[in-house]
Protein backbone atom coordinates (compact mmCIF):
# COMPACT_ATOMS: atom_id res chain seq x y z
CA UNK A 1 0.00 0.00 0.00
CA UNK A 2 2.98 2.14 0.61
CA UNK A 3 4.11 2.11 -2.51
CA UNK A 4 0.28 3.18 -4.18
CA UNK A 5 0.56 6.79 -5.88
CA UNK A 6 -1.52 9.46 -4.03
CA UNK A 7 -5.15 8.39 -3.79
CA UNK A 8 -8.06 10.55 -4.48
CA UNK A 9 -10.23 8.24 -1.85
CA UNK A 10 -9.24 9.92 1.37
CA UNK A 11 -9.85 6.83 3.39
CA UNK A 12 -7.63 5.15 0.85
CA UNK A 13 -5.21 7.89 0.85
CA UNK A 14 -5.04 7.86 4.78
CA UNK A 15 -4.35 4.33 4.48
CA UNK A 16 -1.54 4.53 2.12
CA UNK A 17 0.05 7.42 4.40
CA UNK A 18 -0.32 4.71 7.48
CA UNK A 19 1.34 2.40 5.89
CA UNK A 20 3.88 4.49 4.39
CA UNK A 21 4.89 5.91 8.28
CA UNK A 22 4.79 2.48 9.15
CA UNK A 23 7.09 1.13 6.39
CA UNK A 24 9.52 4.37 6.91
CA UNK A 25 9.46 3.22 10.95
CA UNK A 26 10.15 -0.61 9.85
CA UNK A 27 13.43 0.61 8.11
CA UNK A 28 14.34 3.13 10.65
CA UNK A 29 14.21 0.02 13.32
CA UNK A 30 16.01 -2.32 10.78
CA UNK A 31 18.94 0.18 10.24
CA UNK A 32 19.01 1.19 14.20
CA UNK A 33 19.46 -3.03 15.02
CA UNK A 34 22.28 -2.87 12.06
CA UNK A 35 24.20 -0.45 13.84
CA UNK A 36 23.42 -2.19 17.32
CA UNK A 37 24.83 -5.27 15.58
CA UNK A 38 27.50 -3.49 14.20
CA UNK A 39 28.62 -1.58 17.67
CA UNK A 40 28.21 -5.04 19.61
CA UNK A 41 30.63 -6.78 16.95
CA UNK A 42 33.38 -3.78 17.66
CA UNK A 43 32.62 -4.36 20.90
CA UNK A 44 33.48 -7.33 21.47
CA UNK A 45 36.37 -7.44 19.36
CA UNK A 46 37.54 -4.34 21.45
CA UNK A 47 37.06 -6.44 24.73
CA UNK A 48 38.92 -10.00 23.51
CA UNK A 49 41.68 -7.48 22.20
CA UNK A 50 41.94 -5.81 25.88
CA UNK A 51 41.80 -9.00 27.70
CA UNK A 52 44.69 -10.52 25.74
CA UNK A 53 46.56 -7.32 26.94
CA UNK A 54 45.67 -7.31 29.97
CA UNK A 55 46.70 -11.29 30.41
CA UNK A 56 50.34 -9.94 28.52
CA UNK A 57 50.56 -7.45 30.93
CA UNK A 58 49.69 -9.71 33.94
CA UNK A 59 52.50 -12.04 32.59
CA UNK A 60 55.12 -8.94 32.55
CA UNK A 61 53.88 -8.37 36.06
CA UNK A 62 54.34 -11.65 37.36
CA UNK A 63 57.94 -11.76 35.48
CA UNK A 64 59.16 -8.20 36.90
CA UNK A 65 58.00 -9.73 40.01
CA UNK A 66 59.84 -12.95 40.03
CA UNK A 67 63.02 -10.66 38.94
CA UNK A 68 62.72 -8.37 41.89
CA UNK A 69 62.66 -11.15 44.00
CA UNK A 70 65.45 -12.65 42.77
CA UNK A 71 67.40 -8.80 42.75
CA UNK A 72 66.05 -8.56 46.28
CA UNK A 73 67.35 -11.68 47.08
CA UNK A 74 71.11 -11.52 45.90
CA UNK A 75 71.42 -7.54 47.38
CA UNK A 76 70.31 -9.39 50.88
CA UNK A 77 73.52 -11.88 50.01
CA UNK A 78 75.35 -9.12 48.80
CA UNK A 79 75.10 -7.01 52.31
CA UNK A 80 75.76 -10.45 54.67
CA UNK A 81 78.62 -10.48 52.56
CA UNK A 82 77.71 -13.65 50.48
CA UNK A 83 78.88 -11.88 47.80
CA UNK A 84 80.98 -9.59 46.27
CA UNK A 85 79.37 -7.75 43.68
CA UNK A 86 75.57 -8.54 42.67
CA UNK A 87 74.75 -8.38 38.94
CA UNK A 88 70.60 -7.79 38.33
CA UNK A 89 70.98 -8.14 34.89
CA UNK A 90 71.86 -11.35 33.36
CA UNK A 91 71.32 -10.30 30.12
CA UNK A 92 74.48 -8.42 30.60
CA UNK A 93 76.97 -9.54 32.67
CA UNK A 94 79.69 -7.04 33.88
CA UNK A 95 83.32 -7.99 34.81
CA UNK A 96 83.45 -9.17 38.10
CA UNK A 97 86.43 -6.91 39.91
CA UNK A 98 88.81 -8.50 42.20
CA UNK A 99 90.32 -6.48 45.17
């Protein structure tokens, strides 16, 4: 009925204007879900990529962690002279020095 051309009827007319608002309101709804859809897919994708950074990050944490202990552990040596010089780093050891 939307679609009719402009009726000369006025009770048809007022019908094809009904169903015209209603048609116009049908698509309005269908594009507003679209965009719901559309907003819940980014989301979601935004929240998976967060909580894979956030586990990463937890995982530096727990590393930087472990290392401090470890750092903590050798300067306690290091000052009841267990030791005699402490070297954090690993990744780049320094000449020991002999006195």
């Amino acid at each position: 009925m939307y679609q009719w051309e402009p009726q000369q009827d006025p009770q048809l007319e007022k019908k094809r204007l009904r169903a015209l608002r209603q048609f116009r309101k049908r698509q309005q709804e269908e594009q507003y879900e679209r965009n719901l859809k559309r907003s819940l897919t980014e989301t979601t994708k935004e929240v998976d990529s967060l909580r894979e950074e956030a586990a990463t990050r937890l995982e530096r944490v727990k590393t930087l962690e472990t290392q401090l202990t470890q750092a903590l552990t050798l300067l306690h040596q290091h000052q009841n002279g267990g030791m005699r010089q402490v070297n954090l780093d690993r990744r780049h050891p320094q000449p020991s020095s002999q006195n």
